[in-house]
PDB file of N, CA and C in Angstrom:
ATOM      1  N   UNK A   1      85.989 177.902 -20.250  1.00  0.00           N
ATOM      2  CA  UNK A   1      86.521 177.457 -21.523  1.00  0.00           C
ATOM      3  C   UNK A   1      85.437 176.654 -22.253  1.00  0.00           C
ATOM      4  N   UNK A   2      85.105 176.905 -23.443  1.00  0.00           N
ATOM      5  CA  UNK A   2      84.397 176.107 -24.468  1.00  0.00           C
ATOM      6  C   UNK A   2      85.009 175.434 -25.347  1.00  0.00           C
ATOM      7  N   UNK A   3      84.368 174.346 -25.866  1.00  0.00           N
ATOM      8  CA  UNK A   3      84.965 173.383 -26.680  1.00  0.00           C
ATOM      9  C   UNK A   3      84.976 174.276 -28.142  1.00  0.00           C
ATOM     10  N   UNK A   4      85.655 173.029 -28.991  1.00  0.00           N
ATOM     11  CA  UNK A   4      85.528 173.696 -30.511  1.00  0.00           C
ATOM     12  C   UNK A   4      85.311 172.498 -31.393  1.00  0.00           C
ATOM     13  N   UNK A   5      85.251 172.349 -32.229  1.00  0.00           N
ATOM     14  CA  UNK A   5      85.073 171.356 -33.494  1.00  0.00           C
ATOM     15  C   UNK A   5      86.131 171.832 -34.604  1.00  0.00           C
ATOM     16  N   UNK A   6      87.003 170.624 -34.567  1.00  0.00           N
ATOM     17  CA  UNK A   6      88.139 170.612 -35.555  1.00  0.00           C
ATOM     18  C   UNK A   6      87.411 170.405 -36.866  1.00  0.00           C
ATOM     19  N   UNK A   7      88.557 170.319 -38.045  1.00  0.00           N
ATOM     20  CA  UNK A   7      88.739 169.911 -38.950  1.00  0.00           C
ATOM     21  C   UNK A   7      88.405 168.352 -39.321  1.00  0.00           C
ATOM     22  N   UNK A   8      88.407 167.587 -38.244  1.00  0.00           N
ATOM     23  CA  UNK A   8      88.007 166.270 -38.267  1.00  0.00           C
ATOM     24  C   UNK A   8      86.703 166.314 -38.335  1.00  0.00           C
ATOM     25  N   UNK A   9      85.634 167.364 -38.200  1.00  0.00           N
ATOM     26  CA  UNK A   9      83.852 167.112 -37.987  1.00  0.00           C
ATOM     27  C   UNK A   9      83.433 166.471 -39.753  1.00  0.00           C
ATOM     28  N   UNK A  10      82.408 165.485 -39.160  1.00  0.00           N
ATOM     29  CA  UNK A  10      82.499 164.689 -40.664  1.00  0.00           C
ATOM     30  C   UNK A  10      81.023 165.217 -41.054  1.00  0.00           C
ATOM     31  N   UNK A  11      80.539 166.050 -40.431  1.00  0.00           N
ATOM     32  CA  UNK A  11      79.315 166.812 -40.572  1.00  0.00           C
ATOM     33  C   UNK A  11      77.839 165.314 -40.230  1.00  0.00           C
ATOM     34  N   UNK A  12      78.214 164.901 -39.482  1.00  0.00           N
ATOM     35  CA  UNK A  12      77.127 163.798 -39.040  1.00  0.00           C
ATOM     36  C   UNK A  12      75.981 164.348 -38.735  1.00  0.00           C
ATOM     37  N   UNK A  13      76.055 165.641 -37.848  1.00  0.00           N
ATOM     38  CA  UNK A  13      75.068 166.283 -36.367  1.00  0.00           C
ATOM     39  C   UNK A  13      74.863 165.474 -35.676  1.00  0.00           C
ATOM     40  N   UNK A  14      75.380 164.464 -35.286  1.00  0.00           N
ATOM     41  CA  UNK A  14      75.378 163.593 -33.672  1.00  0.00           C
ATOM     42  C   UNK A  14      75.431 164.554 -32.757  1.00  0.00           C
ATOM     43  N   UNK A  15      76.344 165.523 -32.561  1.00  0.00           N
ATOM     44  CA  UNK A  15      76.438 166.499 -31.433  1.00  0.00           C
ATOM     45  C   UNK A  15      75.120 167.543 -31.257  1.00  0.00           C
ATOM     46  N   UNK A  16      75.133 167.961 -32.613  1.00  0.00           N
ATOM     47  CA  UNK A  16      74.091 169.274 -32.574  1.00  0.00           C
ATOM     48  C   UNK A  16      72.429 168.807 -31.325  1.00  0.00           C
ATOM     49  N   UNK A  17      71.887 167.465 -31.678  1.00  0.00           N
ATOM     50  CA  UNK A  17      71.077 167.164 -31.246  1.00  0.00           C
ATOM     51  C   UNK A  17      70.789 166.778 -28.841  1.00  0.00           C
ATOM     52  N   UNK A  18      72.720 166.368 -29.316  1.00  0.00           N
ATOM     53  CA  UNK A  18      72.841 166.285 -27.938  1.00  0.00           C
ATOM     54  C   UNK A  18      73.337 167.388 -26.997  1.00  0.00           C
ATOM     55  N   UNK A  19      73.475 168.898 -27.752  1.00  0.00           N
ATOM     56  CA  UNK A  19      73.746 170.009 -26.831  1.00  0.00           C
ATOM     57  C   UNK A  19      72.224 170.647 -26.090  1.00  0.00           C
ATOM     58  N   UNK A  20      72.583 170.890 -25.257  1.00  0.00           N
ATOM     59  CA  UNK A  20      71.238 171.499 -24.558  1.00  0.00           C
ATOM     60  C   UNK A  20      70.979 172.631 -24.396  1.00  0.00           C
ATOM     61  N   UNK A  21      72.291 173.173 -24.816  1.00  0.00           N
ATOM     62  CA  UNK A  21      71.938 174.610 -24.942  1.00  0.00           C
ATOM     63  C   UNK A  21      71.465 174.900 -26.163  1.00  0.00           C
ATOM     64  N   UNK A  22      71.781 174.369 -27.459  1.00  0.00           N
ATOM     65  CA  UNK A  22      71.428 174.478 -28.525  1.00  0.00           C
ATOM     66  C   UNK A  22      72.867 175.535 -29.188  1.00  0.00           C
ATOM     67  N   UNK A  23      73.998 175.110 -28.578  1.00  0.00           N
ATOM     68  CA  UNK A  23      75.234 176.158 -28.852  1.00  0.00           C
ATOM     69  C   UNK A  23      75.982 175.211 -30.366  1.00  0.00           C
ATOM     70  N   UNK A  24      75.459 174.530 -30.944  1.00  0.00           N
ATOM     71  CA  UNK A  24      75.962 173.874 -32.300  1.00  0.00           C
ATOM     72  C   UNK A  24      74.964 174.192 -33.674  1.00  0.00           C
ATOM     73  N   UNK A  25      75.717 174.433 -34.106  1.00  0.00           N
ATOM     74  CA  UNK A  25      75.142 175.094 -35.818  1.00  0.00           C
ATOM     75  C   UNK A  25      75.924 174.379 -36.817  1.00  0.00           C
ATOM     76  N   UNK A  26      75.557 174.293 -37.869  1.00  0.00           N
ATOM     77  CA  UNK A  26      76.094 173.953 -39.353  1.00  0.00           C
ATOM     78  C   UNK A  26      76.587 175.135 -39.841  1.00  0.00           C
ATOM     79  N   UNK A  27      78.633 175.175 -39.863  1.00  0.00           N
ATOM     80  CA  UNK A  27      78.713 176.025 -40.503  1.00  0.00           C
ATOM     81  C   UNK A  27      79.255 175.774 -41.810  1.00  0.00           C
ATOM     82  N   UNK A  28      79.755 176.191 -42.622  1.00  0.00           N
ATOM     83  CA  UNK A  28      80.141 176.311 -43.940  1.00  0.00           C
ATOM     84  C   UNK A  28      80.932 174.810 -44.561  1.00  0.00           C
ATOM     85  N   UNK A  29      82.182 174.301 -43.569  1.00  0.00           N
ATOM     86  CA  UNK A  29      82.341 173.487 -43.771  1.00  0.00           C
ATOM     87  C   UNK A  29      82.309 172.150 -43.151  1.00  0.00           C
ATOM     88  N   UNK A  30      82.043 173.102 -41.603  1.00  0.00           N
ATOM     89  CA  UNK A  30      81.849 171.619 -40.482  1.00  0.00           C
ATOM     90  C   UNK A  30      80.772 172.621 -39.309  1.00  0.00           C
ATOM     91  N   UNK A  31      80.280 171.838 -38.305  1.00  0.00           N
ATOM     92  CA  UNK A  31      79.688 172.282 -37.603  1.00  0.00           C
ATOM     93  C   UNK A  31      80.666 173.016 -36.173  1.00  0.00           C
ATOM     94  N   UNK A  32      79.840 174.450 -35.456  1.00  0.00           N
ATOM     95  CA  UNK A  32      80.495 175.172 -34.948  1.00  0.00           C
ATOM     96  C   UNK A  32      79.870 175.117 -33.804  1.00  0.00           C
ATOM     97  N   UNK A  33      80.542 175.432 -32.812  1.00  0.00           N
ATOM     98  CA  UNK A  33      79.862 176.323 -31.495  1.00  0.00           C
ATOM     99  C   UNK A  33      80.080 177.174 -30.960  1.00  0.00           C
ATOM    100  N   UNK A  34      78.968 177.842 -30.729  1.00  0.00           N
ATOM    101  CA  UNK A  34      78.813 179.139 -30.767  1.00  0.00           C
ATOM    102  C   UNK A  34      80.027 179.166 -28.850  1.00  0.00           C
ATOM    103  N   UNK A  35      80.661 180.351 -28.933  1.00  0.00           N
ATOM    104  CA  UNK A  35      81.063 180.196 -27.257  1.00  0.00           C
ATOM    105  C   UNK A  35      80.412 180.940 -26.452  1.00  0.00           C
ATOM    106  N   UNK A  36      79.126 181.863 -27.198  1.00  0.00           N
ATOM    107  CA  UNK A  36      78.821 182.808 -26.008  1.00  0.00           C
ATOM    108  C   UNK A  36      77.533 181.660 -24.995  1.00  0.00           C
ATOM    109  N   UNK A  37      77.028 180.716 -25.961  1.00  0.00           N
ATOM    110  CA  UNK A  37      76.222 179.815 -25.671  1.00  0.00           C
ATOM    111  C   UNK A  37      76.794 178.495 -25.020  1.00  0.00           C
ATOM    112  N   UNK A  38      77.719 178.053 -25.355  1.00  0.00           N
ATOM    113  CA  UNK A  38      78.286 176.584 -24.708  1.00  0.00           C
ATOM    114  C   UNK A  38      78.395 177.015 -23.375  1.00  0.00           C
ATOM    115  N   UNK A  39      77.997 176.195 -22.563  1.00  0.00           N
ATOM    116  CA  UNK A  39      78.198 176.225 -21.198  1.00  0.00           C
ATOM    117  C   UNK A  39      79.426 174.863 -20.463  1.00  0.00           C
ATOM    118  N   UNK A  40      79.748 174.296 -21.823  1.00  0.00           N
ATOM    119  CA  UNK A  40      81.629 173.312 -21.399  1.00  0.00           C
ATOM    120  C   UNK A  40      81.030 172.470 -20.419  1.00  0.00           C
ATOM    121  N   UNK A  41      79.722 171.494 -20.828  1.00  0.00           N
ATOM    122  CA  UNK A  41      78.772 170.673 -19.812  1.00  0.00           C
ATOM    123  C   UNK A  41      79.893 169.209 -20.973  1.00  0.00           C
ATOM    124  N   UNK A  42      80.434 169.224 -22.139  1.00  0.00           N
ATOM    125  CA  UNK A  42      81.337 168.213 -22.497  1.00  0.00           C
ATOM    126  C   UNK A  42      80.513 167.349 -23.369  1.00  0.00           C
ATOM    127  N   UNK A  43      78.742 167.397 -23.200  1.00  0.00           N
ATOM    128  CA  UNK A  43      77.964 165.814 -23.849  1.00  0.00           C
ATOM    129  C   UNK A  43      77.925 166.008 -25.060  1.00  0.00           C
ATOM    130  N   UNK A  44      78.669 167.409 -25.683  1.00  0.00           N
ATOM    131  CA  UNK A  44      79.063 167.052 -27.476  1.00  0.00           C
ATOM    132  C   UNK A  44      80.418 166.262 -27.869  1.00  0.00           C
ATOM    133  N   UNK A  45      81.402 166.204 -26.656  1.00  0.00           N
ATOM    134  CA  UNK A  45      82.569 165.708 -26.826  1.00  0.00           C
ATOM    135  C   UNK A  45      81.902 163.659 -27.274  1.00  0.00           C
ATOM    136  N   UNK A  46      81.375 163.422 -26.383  1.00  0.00           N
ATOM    137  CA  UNK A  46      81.022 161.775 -26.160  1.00  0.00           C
ATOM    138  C   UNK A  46      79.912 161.716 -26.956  1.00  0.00           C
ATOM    139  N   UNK A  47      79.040 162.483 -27.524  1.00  0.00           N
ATOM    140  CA  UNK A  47      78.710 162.449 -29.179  1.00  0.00           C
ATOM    141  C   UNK A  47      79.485 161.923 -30.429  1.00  0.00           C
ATOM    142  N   UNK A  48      80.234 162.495 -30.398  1.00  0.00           N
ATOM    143  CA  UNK A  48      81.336 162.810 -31.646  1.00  0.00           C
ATOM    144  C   UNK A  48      81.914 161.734 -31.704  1.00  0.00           C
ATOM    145  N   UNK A  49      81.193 161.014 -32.911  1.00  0.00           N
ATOM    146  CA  UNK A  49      81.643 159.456 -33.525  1.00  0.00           C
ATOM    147  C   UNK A  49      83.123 159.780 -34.205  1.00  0.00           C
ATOM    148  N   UNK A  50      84.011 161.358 -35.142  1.00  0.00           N
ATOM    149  CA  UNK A  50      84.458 161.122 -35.143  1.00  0.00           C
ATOM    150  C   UNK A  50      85.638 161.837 -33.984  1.00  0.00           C
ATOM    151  N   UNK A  51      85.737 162.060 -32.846  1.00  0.00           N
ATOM    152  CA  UNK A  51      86.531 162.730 -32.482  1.00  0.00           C
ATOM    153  C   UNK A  51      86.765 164.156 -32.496  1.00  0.00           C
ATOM    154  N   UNK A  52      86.036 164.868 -32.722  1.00  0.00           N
ATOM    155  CA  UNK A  52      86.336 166.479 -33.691  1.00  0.00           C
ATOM    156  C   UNK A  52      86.567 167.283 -33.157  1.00  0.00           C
ATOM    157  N   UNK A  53      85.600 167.162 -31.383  1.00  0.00           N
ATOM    158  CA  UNK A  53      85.115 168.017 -30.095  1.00  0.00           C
ATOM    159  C   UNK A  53      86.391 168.131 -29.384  1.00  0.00           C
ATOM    160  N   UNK A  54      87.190 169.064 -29.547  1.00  0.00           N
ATOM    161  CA  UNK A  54      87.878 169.478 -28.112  1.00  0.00           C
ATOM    162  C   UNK A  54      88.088 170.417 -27.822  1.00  0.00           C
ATOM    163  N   UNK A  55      88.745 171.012 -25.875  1.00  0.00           N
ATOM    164  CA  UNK A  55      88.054 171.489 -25.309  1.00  0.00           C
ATOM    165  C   UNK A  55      88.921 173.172 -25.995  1.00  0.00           C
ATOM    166  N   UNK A  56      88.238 173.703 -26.167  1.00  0.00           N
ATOM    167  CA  UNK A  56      89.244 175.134 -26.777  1.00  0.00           C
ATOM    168  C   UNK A  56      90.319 176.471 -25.793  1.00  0.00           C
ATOM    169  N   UNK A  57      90.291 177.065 -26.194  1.00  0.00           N
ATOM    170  CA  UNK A  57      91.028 178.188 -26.118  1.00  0.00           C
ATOM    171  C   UNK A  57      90.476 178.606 -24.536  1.00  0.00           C
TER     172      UNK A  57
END
């Protein structure tokens, strides 16, 4: 399971910098992750000043 980024992402990129896979992008209105890339290691969740990161589908 991979995380997702709600509607709450305030578009900071706090997360983008702390994924290691590099599975976070800027999308259109908030930032995304990709799922074929997230490996659900969680260190974008405890990034996320506002909350946005949780764990998905």
């Amino acid at each position: 399971m991979t995380h997702k980024i709600t509607e709450d992402c305030v578009t900071c990129g706090a997360c983008v910098s702390e994924c290691p896979t590099n599975a976070i992008s800027e999308g259109p209105d908030r930032y995304v992750i990709d799922a074929n890339t997230c490996t659900d290691c969680a260190t974008c969740v405890d990034a996320c000043p506002a909350g946005a990161i949780v764990p998905g589908k």
